[in-house]
PDB file of N, CA and C in Angstrom:
ATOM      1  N   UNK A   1     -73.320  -9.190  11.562  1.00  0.00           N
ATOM      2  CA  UNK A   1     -72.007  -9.628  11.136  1.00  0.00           C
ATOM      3  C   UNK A   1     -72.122 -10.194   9.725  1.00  0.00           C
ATOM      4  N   UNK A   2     -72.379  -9.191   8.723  1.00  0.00           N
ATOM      5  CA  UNK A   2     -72.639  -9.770   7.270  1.00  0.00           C
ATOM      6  C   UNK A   2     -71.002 -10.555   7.020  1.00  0.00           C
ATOM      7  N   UNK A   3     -69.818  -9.748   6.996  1.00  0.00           N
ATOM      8  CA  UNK A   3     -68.786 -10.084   6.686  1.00  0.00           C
ATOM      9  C   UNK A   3     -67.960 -10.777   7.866  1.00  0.00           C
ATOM     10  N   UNK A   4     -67.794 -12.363   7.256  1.00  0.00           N
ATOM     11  CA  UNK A   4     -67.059 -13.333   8.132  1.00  0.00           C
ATOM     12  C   UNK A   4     -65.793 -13.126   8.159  1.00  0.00           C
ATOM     13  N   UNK A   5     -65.169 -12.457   7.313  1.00  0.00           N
ATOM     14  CA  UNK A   5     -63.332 -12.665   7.085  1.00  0.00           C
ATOM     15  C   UNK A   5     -63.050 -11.628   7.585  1.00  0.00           C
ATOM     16  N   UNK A   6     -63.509 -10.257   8.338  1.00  0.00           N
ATOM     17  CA  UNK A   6     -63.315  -9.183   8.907  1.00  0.00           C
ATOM     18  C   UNK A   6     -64.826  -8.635   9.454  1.00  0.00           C
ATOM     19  N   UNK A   7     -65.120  -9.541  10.547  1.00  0.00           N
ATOM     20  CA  UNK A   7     -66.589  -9.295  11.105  1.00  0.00           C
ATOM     21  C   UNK A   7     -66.420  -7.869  11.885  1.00  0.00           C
ATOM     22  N   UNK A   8     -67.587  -7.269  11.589  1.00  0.00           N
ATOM     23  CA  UNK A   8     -67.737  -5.687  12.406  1.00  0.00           C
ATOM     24  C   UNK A   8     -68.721  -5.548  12.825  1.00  0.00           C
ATOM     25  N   UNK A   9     -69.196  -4.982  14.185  1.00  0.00           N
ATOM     26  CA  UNK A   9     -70.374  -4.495  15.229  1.00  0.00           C
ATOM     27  C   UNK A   9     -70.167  -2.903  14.772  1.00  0.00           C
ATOM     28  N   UNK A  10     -71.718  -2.234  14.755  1.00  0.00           N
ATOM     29  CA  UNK A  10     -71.716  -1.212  14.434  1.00  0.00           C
ATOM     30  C   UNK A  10     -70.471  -0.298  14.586  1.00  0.00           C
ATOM     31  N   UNK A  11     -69.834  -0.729  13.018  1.00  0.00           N
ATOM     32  CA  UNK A  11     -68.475  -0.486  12.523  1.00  0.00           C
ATOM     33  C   UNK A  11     -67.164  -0.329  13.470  1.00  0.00           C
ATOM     34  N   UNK A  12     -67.162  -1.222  14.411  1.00  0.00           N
ATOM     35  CA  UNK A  12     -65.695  -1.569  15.703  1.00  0.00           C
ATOM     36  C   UNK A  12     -65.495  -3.291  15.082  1.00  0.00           C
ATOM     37  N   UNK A  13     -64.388  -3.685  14.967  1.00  0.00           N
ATOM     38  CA  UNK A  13     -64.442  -4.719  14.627  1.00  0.00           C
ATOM     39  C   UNK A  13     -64.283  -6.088  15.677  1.00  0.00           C
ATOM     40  N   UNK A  14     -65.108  -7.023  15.572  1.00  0.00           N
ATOM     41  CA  UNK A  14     -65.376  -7.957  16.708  1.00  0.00           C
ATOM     42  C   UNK A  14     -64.304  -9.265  16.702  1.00  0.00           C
ATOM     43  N   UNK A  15     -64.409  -9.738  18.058  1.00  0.00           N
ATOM     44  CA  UNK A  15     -63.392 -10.305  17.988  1.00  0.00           C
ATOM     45  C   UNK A  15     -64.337 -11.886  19.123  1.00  0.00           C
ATOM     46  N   UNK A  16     -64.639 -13.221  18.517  1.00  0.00           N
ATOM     47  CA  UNK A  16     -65.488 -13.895  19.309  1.00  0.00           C
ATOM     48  C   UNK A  16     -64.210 -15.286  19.819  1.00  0.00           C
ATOM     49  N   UNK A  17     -64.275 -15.743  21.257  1.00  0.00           N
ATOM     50  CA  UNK A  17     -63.870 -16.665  21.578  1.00  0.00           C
ATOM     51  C   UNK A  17     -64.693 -17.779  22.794  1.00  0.00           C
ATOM     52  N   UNK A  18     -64.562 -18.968  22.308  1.00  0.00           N
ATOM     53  CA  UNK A  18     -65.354 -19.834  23.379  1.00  0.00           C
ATOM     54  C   UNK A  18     -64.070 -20.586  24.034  1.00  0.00           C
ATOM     55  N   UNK A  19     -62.567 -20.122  24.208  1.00  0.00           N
ATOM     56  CA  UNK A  19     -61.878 -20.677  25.500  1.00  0.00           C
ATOM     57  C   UNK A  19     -62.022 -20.265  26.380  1.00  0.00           C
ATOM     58  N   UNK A  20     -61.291 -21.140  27.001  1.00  0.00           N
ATOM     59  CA  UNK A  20     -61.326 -20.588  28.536  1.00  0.00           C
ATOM     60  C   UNK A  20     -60.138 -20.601  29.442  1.00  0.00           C
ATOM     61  N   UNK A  21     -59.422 -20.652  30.279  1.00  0.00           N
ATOM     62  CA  UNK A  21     -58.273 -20.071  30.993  1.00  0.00           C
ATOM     63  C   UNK A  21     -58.249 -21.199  32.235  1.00  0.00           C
ATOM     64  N   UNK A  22     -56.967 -21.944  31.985  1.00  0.00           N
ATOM     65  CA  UNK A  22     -56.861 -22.814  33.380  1.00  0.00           C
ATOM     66  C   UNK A  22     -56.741 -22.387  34.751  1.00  0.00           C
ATOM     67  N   UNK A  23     -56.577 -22.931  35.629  1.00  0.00           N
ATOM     68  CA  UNK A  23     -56.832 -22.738  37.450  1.00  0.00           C
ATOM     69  C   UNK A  23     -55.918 -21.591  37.431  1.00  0.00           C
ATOM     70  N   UNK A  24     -54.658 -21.216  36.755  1.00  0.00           N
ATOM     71  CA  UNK A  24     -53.768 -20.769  36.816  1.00  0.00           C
ATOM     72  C   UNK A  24     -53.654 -19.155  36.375  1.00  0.00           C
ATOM     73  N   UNK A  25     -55.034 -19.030  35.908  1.00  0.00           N
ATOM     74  CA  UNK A  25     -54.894 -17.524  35.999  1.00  0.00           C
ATOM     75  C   UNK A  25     -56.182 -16.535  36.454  1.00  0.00           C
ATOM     76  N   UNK A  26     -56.046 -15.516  36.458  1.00  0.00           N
ATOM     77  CA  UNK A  26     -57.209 -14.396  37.536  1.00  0.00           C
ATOM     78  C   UNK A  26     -57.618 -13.821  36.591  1.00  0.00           C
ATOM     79  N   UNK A  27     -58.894 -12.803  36.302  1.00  0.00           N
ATOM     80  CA  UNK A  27     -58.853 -11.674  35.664  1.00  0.00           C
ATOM     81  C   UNK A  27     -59.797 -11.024  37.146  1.00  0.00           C
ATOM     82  N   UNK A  28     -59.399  -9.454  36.921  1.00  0.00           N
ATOM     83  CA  UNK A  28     -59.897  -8.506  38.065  1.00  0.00           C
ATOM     84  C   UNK A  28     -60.028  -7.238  36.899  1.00  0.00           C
ATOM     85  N   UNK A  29     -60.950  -6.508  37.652  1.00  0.00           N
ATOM     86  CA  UNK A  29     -60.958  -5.025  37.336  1.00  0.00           C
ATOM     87  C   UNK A  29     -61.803  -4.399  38.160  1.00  0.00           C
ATOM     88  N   UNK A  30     -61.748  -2.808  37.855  1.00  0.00           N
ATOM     89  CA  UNK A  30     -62.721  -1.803  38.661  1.00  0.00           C
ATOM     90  C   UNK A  30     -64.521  -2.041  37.499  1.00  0.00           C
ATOM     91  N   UNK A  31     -65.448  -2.589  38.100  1.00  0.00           N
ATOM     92  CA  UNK A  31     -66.928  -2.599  37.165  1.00  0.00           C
ATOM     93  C   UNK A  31     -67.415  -1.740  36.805  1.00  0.00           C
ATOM     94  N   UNK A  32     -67.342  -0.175  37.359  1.00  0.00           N
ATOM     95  CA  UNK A  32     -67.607   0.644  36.717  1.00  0.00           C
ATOM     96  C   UNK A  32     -66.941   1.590  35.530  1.00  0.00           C
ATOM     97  N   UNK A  33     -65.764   0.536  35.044  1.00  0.00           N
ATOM     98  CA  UNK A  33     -65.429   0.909  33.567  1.00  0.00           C
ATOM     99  C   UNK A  33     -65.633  -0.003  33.004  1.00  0.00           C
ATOM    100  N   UNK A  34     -66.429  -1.060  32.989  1.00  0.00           N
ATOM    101  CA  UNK A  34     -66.814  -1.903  32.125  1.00  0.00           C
ATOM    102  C   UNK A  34     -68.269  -1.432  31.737  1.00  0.00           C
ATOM    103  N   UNK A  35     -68.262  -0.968  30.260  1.00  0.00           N
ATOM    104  CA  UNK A  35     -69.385  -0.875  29.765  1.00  0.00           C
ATOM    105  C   UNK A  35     -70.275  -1.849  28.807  1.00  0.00           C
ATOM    106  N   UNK A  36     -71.692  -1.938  28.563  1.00  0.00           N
ATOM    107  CA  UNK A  36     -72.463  -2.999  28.554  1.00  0.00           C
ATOM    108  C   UNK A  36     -73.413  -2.251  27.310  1.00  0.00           C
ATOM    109  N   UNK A  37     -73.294  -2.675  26.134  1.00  0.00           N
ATOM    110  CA  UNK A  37     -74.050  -1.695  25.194  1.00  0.00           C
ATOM    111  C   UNK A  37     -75.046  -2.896  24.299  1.00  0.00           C
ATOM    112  N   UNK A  38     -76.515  -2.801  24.450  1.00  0.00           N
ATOM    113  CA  UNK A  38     -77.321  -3.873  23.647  1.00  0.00           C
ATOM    114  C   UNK A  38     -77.356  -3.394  22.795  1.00  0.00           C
ATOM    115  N   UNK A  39     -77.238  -3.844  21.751  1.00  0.00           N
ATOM    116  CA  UNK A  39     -77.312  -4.379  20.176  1.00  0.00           C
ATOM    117  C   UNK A  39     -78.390  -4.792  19.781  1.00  0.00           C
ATOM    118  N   UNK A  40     -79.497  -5.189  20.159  1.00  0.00           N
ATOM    119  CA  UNK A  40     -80.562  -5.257  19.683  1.00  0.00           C
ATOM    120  C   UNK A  40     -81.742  -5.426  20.603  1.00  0.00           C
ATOM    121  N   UNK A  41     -82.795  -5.067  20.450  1.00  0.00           N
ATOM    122  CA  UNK A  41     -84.295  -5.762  21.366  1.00  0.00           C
ATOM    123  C   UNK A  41     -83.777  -7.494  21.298  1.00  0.00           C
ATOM    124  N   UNK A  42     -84.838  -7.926  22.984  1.00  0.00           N
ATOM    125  CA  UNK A  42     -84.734  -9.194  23.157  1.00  0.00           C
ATOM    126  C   UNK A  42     -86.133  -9.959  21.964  1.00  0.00           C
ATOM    127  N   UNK A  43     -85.597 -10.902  21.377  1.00  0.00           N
ATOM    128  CA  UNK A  43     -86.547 -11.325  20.250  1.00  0.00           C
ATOM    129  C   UNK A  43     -86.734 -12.916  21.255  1.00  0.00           C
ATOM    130  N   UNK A  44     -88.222 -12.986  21.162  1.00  0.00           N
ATOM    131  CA  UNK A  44     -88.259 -14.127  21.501  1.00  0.00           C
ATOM    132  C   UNK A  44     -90.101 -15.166  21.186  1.00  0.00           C
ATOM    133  N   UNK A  45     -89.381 -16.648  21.057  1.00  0.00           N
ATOM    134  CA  UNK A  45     -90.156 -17.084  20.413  1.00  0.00           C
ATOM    135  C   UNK A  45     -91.075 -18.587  21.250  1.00  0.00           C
ATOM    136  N   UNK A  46     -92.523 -18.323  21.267  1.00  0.00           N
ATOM    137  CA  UNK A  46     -92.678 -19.513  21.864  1.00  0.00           C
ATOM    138  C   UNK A  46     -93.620 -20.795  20.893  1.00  0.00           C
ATOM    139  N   UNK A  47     -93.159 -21.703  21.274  1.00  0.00           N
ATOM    140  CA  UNK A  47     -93.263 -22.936  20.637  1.00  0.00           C
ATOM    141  C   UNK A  47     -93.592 -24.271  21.424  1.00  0.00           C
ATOM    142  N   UNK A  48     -94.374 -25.099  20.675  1.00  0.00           N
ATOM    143  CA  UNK A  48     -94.331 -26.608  21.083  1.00  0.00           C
ATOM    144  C   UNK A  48     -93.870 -27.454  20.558  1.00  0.00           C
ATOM    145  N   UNK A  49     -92.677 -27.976  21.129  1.00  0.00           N
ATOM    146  CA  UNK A  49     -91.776 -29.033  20.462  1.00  0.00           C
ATOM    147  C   UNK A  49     -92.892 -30.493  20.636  1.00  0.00           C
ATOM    148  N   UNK A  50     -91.918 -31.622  20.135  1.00  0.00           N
ATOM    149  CA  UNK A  50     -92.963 -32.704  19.650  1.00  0.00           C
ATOM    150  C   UNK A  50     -93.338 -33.076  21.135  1.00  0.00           C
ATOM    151  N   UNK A  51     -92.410 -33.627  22.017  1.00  0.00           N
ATOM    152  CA  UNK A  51     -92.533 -33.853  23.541  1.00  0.00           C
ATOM    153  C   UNK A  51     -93.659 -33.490  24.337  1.00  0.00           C
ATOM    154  N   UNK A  52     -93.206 -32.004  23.900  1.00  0.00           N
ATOM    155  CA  UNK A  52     -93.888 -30.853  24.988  1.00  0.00           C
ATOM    156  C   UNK A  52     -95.347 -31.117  26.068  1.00  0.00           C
ATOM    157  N   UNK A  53     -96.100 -31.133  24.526  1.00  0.00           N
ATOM    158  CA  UNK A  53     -97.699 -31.443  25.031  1.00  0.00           C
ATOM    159  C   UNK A  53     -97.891 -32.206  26.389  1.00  0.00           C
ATOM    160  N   UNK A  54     -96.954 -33.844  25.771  1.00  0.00           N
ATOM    161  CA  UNK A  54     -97.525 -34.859  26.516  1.00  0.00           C
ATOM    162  C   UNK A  54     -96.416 -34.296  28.263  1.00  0.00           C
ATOM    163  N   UNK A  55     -95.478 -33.844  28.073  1.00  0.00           N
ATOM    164  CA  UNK A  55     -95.080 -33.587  29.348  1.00  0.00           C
ATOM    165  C   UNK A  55     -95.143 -32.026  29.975  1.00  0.00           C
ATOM    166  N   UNK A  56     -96.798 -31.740  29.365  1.00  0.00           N
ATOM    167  CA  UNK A  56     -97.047 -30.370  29.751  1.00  0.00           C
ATOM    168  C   UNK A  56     -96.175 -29.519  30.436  1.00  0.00           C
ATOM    169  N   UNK A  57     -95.311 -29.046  29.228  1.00  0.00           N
ATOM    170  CA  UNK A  57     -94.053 -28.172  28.781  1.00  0.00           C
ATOM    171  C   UNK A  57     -94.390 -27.488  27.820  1.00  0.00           C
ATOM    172  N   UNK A  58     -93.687 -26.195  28.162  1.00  0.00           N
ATOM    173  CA  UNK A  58     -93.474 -25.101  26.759  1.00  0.00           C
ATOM    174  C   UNK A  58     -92.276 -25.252  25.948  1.00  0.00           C
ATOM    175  N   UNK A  59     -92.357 -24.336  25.276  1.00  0.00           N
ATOM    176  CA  UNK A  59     -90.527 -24.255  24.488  1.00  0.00           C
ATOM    177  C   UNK A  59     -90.720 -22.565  24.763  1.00  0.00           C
ATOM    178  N   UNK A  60     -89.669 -22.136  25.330  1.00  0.00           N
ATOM    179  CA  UNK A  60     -89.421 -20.324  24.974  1.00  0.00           C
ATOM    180  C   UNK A  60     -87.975 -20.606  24.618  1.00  0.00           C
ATOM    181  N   UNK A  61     -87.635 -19.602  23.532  1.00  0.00           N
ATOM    182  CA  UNK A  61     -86.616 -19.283  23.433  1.00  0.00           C
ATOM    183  C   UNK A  61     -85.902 -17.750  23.154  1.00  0.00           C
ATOM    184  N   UNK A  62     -85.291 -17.045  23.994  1.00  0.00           N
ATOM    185  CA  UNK A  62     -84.968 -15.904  23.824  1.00  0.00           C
ATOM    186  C   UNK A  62     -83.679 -15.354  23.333  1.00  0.00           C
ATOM    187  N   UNK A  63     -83.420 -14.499  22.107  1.00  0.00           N
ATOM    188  CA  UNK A  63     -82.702 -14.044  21.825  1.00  0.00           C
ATOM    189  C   UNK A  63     -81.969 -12.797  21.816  1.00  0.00           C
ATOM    190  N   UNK A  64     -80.877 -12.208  23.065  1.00  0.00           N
ATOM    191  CA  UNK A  64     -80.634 -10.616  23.329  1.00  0.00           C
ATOM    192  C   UNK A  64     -79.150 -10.720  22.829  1.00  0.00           C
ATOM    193  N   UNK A  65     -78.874  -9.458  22.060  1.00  0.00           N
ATOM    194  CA  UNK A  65     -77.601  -9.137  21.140  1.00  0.00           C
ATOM    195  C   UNK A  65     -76.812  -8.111  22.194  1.00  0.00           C
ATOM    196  N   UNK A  66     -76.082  -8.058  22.400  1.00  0.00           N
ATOM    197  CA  UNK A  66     -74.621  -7.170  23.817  1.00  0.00           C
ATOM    198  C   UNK A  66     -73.907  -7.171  23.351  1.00  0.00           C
ATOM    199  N   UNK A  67     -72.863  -6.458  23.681  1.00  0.00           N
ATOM    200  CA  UNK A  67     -71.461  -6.380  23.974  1.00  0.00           C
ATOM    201  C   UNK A  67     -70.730  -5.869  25.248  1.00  0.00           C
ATOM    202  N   UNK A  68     -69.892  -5.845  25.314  1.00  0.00           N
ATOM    203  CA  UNK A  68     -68.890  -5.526  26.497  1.00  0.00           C
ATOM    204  C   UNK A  68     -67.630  -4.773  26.081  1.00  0.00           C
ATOM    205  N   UNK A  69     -67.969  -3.679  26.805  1.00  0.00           N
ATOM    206  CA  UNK A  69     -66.295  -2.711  26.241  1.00  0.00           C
ATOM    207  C   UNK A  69     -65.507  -2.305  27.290  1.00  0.00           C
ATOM    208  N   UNK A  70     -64.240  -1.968  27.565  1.00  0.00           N
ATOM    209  CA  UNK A  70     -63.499  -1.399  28.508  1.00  0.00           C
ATOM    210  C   UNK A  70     -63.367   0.162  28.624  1.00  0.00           C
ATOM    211  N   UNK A  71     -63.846   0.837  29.669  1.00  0.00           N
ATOM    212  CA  UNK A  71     -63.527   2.413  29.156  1.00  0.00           C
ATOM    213  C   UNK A  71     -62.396   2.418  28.890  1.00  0.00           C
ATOM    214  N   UNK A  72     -61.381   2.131  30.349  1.00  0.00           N
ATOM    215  CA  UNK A  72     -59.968   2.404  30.405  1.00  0.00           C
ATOM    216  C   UNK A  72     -59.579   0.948  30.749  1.00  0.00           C
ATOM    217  N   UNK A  73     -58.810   0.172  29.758  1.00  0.00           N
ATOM    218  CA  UNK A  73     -58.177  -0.489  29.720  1.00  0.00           C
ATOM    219  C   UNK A  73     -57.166  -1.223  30.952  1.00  0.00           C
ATOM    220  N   UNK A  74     -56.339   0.158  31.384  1.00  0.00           N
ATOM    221  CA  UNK A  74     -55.620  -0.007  32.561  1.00  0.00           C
ATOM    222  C   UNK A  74     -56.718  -0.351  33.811  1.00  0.00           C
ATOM    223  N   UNK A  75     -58.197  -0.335  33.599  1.00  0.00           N
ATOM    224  CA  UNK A  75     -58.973  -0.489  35.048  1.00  0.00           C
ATOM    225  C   UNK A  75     -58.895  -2.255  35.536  1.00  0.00           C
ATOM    226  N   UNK A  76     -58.068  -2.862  34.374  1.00  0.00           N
ATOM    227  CA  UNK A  76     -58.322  -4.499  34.517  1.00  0.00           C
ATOM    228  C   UNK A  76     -56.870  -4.657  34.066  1.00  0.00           C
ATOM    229  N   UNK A  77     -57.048  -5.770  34.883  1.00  0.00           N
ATOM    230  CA  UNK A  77     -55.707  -6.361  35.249  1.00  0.00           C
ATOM    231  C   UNK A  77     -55.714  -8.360  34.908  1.00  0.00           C
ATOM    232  N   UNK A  78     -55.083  -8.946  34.357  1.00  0.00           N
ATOM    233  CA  UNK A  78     -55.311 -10.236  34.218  1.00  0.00           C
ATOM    234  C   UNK A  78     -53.740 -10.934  34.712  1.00  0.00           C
ATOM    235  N   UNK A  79     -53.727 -12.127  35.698  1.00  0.00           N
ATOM    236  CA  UNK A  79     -52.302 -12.516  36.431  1.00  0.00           C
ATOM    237  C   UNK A  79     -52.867 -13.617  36.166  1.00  0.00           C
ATOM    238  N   UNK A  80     -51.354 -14.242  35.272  1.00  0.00           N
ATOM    239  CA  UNK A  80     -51.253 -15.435  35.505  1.00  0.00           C
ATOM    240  C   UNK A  80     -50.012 -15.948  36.455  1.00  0.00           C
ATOM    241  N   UNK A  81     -49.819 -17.422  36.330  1.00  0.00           N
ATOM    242  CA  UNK A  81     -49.150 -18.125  36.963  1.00  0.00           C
ATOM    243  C   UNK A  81     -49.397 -18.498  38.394  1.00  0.00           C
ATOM    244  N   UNK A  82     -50.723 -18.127  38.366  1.00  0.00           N
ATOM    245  CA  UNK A  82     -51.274 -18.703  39.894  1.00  0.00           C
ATOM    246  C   UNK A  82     -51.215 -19.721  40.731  1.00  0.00           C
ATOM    247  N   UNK A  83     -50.698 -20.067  41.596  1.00  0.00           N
ATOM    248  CA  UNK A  83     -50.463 -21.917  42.237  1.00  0.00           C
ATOM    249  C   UNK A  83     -51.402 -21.676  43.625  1.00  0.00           C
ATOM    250  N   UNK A  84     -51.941 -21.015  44.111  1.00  0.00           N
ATOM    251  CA  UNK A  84     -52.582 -20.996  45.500  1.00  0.00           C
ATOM    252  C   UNK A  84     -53.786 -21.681  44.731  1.00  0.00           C
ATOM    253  N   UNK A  85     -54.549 -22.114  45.899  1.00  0.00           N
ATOM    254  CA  UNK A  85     -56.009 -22.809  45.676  1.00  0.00           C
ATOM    255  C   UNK A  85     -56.064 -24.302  44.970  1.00  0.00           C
ATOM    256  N   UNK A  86     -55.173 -24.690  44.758  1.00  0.00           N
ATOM    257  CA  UNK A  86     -55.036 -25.956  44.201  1.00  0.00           C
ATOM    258  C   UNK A  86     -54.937 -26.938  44.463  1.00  0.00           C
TER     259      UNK A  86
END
């Protein structure tokens, strides 16, 4: 993602969010039109933080690049206004 003001994944343009959706709504779909495409090898790195030693601990940290696409759109369905379960 060189370009921040119009970020692009091998040239589709991306779209990132960390909300999330109150009690009040569902998402559903069929899983086998949800497709799952990696973006890169898992890179990963191991280390000893300052702690570590004395509480014979490692550090790993792993880094894997994904995405998530819809074949067909219509296979998912999202309802809100939900009041059951509450």
């Amino acid at each position: 993602l060189q370009d921040l003001e119009s970020p692009k994944l091998n040239g589709f343009p991306v779209l990132a969010t960390e909300s999330m959706y109150g009690k009040g709504h569902i998402g559903f779909g069929l899983a086998s039109q949800l497709w799952y495409g990696e973006a890169s090898a898992m890179a990963t790195t191991v280390g000893e933080a300052s702690g570590d030693f004395e509480s014979d601990q490692m550090t790993l940290r792993a880094v894997w690049n994904g995405d998530w696409a819809l074949r067909h759109r219509e296979s998912f369905a999202f309802l809100t206004g939900v009041t059951y379960g509450d």
